[in-house]
PDB file of N, CA and C in Angstrom:
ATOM      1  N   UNK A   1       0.853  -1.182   0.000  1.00  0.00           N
ATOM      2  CA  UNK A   1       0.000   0.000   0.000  1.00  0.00           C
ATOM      3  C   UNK A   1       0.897   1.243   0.000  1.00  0.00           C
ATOM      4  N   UNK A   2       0.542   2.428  -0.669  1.00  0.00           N
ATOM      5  CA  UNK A   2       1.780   3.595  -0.239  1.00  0.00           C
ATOM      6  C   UNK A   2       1.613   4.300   0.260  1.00  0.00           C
ATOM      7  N   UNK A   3       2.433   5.012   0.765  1.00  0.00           N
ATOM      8  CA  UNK A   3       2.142   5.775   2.024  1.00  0.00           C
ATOM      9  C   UNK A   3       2.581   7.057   1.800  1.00  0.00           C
ATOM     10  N   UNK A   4       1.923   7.876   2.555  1.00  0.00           N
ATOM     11  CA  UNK A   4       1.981   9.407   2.482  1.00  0.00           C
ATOM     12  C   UNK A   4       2.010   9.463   3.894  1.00  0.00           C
ATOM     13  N   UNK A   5       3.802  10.548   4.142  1.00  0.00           N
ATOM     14  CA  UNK A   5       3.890  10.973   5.669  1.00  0.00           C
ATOM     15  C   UNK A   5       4.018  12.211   5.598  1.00  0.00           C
ATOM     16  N   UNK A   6       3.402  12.439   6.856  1.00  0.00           N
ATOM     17  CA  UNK A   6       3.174  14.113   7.374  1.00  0.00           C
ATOM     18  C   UNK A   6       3.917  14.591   8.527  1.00  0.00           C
ATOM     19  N   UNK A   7       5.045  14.904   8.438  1.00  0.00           N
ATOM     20  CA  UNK A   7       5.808  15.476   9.235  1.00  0.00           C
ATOM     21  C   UNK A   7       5.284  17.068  10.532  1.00  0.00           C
ATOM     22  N   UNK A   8       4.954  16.643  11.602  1.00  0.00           N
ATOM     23  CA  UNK A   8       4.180  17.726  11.947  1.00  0.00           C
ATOM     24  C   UNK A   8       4.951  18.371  13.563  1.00  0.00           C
ATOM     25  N   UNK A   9       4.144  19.196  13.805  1.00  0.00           N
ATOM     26  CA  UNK A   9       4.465  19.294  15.186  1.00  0.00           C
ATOM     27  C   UNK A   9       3.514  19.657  15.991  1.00  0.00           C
ATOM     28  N   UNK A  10       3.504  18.995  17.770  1.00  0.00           N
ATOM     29  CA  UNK A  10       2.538  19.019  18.038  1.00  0.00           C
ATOM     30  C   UNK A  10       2.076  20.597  18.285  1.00  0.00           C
ATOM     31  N   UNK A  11       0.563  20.746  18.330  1.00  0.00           N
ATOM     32  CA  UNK A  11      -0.254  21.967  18.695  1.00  0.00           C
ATOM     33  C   UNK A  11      -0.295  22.608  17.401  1.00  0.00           C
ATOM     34  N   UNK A  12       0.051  22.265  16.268  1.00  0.00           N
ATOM     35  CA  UNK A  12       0.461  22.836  15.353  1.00  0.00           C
ATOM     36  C   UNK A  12      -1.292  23.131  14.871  1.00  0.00           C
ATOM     37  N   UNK A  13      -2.021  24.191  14.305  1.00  0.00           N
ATOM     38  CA  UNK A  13      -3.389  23.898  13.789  1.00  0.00           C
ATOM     39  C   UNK A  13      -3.440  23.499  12.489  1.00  0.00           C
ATOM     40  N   UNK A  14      -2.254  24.158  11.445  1.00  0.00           N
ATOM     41  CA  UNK A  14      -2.056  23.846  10.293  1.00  0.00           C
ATOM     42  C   UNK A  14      -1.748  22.191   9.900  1.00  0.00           C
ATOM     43  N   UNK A  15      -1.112  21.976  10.990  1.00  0.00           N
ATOM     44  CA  UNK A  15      -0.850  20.122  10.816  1.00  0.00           C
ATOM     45  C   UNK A  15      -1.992  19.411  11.072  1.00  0.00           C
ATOM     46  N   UNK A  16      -2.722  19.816  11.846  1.00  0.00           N
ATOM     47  CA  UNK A  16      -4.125  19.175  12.463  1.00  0.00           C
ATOM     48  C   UNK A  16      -5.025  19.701  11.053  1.00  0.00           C
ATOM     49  N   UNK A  17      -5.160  20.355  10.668  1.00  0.00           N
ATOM     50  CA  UNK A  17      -5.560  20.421   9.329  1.00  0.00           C
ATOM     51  C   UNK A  17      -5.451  20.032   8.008  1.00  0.00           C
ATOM     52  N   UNK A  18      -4.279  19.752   7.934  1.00  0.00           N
ATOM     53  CA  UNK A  18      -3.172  18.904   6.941  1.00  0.00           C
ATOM     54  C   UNK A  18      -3.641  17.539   7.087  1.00  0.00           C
ATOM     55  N   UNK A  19      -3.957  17.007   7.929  1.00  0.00           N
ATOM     56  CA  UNK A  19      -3.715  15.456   8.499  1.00  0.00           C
ATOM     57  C   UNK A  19      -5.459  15.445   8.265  1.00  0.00           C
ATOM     58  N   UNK A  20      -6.526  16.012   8.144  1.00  0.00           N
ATOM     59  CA  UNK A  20      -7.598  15.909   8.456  1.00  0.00           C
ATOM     60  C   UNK A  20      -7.912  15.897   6.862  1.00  0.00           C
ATOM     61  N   UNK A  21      -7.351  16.628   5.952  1.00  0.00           N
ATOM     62  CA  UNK A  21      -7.277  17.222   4.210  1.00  0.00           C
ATOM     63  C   UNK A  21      -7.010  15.228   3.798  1.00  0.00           C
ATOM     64  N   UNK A  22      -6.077  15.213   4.407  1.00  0.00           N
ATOM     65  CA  UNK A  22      -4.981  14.040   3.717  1.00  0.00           C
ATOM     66  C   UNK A  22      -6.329  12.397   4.180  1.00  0.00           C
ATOM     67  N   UNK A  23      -7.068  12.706   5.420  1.00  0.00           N
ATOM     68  CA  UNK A  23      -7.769  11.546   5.959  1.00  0.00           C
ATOM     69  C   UNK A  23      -9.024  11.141   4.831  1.00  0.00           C
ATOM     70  N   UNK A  24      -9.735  12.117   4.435  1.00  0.00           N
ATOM     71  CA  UNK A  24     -10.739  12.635   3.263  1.00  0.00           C
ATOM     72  C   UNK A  24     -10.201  11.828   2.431  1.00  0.00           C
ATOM     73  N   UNK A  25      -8.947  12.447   1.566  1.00  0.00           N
ATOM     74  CA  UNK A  25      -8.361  11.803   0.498  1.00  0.00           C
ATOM     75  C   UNK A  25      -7.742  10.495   0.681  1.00  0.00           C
ATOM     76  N   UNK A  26      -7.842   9.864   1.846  1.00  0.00           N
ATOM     77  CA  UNK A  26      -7.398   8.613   1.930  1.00  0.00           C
ATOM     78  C   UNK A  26      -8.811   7.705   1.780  1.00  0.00           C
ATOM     79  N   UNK A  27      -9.527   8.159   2.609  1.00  0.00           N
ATOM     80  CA  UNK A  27     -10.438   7.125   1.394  1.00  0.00           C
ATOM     81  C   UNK A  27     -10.440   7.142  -0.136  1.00  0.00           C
ATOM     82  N   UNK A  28     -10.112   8.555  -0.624  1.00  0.00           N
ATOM     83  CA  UNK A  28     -10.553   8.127  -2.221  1.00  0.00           C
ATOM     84  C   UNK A  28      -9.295   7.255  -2.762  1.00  0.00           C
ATOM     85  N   UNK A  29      -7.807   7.567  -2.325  1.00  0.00           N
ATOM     86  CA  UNK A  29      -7.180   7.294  -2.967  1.00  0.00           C
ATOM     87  C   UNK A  29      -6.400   5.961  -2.249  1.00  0.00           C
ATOM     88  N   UNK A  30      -7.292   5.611  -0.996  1.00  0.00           N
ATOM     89  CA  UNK A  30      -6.717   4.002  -0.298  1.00  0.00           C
ATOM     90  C   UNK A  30      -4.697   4.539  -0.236  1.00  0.00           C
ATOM     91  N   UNK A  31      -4.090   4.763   0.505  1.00  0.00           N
ATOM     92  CA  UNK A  31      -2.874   5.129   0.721  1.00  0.00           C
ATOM     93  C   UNK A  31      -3.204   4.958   2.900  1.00  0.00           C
ATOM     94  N   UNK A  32      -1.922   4.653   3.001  1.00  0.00           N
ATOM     95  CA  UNK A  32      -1.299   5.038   4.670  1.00  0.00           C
ATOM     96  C   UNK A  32      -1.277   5.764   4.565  1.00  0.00           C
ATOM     97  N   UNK A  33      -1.237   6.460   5.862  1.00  0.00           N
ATOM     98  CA  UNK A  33      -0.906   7.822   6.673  1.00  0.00           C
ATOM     99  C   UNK A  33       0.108   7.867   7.930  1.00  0.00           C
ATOM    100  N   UNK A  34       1.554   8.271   7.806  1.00  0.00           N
ATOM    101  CA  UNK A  34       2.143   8.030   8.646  1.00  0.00           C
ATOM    102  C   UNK A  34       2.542   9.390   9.439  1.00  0.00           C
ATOM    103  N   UNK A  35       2.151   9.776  10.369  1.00  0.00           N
ATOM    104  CA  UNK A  35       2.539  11.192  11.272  1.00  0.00           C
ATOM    105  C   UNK A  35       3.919  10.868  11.780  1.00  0.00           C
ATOM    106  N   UNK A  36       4.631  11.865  10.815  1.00  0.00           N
ATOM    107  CA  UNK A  36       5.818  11.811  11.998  1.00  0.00           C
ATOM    108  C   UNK A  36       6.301  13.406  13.149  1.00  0.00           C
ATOM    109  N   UNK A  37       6.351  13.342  14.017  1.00  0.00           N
ATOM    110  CA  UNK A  37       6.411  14.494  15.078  1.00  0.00           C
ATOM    111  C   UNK A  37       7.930  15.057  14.674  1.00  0.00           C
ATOM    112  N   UNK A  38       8.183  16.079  14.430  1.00  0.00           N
ATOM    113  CA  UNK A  38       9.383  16.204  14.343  1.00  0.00           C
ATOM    114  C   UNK A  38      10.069  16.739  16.068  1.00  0.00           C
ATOM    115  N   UNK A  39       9.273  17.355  16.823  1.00  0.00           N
ATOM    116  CA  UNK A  39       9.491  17.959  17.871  1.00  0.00           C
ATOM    117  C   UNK A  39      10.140  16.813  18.726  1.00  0.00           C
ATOM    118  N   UNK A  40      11.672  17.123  18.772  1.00  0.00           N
ATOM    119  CA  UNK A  40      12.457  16.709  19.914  1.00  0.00           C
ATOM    120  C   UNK A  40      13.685  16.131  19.162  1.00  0.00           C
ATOM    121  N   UNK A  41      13.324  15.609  17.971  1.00  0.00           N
ATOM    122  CA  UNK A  41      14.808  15.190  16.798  1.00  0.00           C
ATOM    123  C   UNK A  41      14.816  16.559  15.805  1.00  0.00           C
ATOM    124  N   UNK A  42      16.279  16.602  16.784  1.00  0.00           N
ATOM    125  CA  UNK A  42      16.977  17.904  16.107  1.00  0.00           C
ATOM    126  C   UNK A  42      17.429  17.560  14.657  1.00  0.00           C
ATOM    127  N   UNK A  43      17.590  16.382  14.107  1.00  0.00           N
ATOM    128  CA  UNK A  43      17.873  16.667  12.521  1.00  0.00           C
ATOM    129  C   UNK A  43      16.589  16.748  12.113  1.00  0.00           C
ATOM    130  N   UNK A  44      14.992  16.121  12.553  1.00  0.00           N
ATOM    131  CA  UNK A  44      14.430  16.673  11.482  1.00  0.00           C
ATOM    132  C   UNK A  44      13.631  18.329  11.996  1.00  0.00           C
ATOM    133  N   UNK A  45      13.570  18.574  13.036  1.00  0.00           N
ATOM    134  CA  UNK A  45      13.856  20.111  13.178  1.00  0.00           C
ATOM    135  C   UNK A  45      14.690  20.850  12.664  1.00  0.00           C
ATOM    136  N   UNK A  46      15.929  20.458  12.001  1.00  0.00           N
ATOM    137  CA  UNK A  46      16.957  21.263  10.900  1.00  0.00           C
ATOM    138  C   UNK A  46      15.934  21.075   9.934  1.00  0.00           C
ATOM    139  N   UNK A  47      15.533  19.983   9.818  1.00  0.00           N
ATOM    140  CA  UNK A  47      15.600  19.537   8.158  1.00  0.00           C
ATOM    141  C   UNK A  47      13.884  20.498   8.196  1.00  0.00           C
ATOM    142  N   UNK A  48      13.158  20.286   8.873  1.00  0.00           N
ATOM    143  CA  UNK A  48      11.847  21.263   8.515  1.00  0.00           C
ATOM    144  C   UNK A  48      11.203  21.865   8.986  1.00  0.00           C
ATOM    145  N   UNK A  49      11.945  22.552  10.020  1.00  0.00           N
ATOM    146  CA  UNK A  49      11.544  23.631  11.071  1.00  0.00           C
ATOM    147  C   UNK A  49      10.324  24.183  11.075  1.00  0.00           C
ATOM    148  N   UNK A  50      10.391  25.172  10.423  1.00  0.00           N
ATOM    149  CA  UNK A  50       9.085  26.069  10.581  1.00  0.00           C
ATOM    150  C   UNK A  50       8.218  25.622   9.161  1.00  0.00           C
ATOM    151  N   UNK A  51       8.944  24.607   8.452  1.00  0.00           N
ATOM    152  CA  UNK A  51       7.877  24.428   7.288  1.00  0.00           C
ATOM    153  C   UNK A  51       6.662  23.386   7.440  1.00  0.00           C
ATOM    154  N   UNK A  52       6.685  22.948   8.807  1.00  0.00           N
ATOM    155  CA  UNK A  52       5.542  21.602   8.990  1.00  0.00           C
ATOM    156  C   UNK A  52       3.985  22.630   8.340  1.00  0.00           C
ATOM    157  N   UNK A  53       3.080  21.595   8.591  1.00  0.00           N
ATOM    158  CA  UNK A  53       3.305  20.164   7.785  1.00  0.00           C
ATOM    159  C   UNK A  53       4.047  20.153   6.537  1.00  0.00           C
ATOM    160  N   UNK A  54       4.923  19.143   6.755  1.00  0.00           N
ATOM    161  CA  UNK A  54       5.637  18.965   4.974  1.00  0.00           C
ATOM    162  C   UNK A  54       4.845  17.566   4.592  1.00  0.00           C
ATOM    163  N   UNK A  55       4.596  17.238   3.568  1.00  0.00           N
ATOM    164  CA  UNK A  55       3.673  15.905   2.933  1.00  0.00           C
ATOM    165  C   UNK A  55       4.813  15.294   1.858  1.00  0.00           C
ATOM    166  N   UNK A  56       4.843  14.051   2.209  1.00  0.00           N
ATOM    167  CA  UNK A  56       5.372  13.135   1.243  1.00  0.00           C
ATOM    168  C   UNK A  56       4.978  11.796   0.506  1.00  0.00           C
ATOM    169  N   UNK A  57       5.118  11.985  -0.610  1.00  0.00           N
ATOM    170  CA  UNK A  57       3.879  10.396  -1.300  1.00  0.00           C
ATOM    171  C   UNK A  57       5.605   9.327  -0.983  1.00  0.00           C
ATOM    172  N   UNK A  58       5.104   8.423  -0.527  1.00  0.00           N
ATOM    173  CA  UNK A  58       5.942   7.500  -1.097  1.00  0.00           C
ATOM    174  C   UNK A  58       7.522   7.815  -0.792  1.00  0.00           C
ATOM    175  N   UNK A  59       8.012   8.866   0.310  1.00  0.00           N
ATOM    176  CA  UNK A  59       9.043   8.865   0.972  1.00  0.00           C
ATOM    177  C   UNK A  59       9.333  10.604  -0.225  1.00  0.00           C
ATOM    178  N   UNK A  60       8.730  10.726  -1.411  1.00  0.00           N
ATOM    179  CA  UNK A  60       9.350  11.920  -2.003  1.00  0.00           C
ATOM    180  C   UNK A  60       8.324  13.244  -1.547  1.00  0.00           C
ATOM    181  N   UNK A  61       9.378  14.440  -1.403  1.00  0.00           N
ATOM    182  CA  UNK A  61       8.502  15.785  -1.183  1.00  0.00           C
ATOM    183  C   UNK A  61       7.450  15.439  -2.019  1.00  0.00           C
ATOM    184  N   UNK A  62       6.138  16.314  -1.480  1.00  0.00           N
ATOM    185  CA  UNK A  62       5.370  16.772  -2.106  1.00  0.00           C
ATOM    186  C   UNK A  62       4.856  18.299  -2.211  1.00  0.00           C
ATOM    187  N   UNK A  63       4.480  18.766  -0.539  1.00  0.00           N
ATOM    188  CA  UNK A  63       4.289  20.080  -0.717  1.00  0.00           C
ATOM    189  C   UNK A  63       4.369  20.199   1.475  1.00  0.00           C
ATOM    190  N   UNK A  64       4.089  21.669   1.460  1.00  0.00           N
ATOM    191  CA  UNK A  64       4.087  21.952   2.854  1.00  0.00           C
ATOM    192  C   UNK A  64       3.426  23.153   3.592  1.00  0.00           C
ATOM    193  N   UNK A  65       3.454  23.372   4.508  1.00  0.00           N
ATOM    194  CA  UNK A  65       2.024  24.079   5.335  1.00  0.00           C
ATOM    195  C   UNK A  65       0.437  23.873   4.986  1.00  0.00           C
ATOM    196  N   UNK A  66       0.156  23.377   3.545  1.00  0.00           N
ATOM    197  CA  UNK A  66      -1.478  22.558   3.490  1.00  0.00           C
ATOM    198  C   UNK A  66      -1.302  21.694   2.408  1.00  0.00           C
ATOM    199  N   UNK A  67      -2.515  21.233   2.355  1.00  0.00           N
ATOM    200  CA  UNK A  67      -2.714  20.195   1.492  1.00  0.00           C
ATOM    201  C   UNK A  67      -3.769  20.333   0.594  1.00  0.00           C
ATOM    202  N   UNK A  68      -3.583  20.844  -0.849  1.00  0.00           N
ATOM    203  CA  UNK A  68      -4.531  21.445  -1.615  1.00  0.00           C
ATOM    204  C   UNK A  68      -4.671  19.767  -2.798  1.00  0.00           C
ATOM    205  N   UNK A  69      -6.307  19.801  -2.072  1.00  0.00           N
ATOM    206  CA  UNK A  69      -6.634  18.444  -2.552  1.00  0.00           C
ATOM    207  C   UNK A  69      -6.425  17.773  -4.261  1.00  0.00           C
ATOM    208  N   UNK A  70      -6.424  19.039  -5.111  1.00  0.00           N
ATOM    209  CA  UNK A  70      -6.808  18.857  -6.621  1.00  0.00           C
ATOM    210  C   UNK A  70      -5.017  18.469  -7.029  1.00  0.00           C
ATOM    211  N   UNK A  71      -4.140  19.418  -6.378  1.00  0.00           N
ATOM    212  CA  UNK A  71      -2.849  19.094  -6.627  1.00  0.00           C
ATOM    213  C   UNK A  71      -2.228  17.929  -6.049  1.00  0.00           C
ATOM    214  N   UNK A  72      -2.920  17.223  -5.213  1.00  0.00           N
ATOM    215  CA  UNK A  72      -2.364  15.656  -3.998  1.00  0.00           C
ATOM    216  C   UNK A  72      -2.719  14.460  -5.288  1.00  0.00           C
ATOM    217  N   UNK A  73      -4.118  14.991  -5.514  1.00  0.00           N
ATOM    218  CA  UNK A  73      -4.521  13.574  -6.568  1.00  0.00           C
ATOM    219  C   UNK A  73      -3.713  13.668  -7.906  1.00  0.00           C
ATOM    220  N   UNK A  74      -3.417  14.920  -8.241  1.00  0.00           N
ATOM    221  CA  UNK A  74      -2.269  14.744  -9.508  1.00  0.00           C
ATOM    222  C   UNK A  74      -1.159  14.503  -9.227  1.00  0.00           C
ATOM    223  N   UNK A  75      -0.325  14.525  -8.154  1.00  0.00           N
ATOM    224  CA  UNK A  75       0.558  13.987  -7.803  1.00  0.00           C
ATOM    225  C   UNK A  75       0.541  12.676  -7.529  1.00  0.00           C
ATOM    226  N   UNK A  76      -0.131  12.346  -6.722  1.00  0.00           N
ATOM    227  CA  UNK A  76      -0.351  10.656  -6.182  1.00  0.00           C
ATOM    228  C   UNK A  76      -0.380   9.977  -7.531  1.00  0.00           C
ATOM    229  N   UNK A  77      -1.446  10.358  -8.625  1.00  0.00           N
ATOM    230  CA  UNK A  77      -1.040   9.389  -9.662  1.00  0.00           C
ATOM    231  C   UNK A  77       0.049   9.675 -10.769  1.00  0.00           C
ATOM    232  N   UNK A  78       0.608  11.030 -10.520  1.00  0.00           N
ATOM    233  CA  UNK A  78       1.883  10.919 -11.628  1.00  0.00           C
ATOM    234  C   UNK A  78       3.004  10.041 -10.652  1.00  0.00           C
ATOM    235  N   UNK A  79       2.796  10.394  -9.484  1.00  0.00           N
ATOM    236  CA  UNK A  79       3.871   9.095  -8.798  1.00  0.00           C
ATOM    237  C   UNK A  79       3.573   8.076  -8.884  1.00  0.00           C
ATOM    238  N   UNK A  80       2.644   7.436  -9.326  1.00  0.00           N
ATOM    239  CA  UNK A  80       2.086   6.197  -9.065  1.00  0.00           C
ATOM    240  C   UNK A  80       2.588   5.417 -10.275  1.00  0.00           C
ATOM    241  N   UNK A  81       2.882   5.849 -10.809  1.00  0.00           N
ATOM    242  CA  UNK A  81       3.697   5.625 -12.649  1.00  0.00           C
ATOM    243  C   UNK A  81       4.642   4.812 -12.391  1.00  0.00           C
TER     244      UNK A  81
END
């Protein structure tokens, strides 16, 4: 199955929003959902500080701070190739 992770942090509202965008589209498009917290590992706090939520299909960027549904499903299936 593939998976789409959401790198977030907690209290965040934009991540709690992100993750709620991405739950919708997981029914249509059947994919995991893996939350990862970045808060407390300092490399991925280097790696995406203030940009949470960052979204990834399948381990590659996709996009970050929301999740604009029309651009997730064209991505998911040009990755899906």
């Amino acid at each position: 199955m593939r998976q789409v992770q959401i790198y977030s942090r907690k209290g965040c509202h934009l991540c709690e929003e992100a993750l709620q965008t991405l739950e919708v589209l997981q029914k249509e498009l059947n994919f995991e959902i893996q939350e990862v917290f970045i808060d407390g590992d300092a490399d991925l706090e280097y790696k995406y500080g203030e940009q949470v939520p960052v979204i990834q299909i399948d381990g590659q960027a996709h996009d970050f701070f929301t999740v604009n549904p029309a651009r997730f499903r064209r991505s998911f299936k040009e990755l899906q190739k």
